[in-house]
Protein backbone atom coordinates (compact mmCIF):
# COMPACT_ATOMS: atom_id res chain seq x y z
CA UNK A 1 86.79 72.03 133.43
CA UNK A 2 89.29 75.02 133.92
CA UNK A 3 88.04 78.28 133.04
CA UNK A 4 90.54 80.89 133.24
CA UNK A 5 90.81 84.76 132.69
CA UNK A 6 94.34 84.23 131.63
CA UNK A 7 95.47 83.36 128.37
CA UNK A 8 97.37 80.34 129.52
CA UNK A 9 97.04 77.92 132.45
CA UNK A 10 99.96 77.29 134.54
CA UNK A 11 101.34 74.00 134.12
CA UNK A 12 98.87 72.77 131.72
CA UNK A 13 100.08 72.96 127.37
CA UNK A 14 97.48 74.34 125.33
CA UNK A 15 97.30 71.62 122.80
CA UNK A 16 93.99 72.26 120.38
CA UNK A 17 92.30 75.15 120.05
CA UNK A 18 88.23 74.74 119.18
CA UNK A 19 87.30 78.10 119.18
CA UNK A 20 85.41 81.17 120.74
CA UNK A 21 82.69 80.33 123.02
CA UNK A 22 80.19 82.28 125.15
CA UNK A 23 77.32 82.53 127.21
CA UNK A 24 74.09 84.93 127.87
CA UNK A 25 71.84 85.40 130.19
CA UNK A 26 69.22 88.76 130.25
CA UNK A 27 67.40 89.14 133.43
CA UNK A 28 64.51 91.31 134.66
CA UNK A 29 64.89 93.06 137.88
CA UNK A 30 61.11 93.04 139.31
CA UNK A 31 59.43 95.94 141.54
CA UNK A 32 60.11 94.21 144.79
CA UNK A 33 64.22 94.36 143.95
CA UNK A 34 63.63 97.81 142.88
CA UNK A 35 62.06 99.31 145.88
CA UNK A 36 64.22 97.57 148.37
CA UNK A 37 67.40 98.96 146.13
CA UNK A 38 65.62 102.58 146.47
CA UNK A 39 65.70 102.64 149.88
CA UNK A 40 68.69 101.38 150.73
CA UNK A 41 69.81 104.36 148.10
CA UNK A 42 67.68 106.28 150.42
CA UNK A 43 69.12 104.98 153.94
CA UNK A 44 72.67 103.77 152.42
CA UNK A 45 73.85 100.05 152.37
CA UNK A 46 74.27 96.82 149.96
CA UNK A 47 71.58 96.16 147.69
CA UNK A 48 71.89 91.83 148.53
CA UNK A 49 68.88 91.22 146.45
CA UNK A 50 70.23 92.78 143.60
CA UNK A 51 74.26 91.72 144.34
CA UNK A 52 72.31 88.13 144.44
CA UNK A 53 71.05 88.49 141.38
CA UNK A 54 73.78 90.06 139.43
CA UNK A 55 75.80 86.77 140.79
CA UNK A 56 73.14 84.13 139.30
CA UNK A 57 73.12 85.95 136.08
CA UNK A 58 77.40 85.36 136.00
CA UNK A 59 77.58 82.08 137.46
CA UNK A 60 74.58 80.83 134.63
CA UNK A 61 76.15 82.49 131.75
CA UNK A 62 79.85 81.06 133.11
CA UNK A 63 77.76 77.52 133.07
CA UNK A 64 76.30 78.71 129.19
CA UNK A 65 79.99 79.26 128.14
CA UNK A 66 80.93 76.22 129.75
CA UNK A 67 78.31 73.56 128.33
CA UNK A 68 79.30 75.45 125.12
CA UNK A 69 82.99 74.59 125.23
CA UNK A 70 82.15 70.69 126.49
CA UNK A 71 80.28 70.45 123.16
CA UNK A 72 83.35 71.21 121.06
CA UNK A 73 85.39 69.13 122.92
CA UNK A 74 87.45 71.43 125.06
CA UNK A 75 88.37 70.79 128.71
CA UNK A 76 89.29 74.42 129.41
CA UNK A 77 88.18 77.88 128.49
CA UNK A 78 91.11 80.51 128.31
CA UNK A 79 90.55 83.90 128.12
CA UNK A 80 87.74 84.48 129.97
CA UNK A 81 85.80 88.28 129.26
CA UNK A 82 82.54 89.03 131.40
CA UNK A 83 80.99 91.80 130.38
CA UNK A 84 77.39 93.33 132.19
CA UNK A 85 74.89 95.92 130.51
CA UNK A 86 71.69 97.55 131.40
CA UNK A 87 69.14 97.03 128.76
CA UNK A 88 65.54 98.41 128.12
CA UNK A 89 63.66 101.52 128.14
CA UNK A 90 63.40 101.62 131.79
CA UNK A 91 66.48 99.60 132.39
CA UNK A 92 64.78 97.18 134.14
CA UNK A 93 67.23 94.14 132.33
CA UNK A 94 70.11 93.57 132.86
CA UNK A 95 72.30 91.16 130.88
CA UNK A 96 75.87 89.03 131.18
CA UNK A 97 78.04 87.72 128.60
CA UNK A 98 80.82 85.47 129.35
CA UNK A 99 83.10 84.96 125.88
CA UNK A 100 86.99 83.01 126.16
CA UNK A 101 88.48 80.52 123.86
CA UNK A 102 87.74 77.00 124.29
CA UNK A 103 90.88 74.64 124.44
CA UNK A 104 92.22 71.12 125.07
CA UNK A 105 94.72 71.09 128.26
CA UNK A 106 97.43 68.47 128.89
């Protein structure tokens, strides 16, 4: 399956469209992420345990939005919008949504 950020695919013909499809994932970030990200705030650096899991929260909701767009047929998803947020009172979530149009290539 293609999935594109662009509305078209180069040298493929959009020839259905089945619709708007996306994916979600909400992760908690647990103390052990946390403390390593505070001190390499503190000493300066890449946070890998939370660039890691920033990357497994995309590539699963990518695979959501995909599994999505198999079930109505498609064979590509144009359009592709990935979006991240913070979420709860201590922002300790964190959530991805993946949302593109679903669509038969030729």
């Amino acid at each position: 399956m293609v999935l594109t950020t662009t509305p078209t695919i180069e040298g493929k013909r959009i020839v259905e469209y089945k619709g708007i499809v996306s994916g979600e994932i909400i992760t908690g970030v647990n103390f052990v992420k946390d403390f390593m990200a505070g001190i390499r705030d503190f000493v300066g650096g890449r946070s890998s345990s939370y660039e890691n899991e920033l990357i497994r929260a995309r590539e699963n909701a990518l695979q959501e939005m995909q599994s999505r767009a198999l079930e109505a047929g498609a064979n590509a998803v144009v359009g592709i919008d990935i979006d991240y947020e913070v979420l709860g009172s201590s922002s300790g979530m964190l959530m991805v949504s993946t949302s593109g149009t679903a669509v038969v290539v030729e």
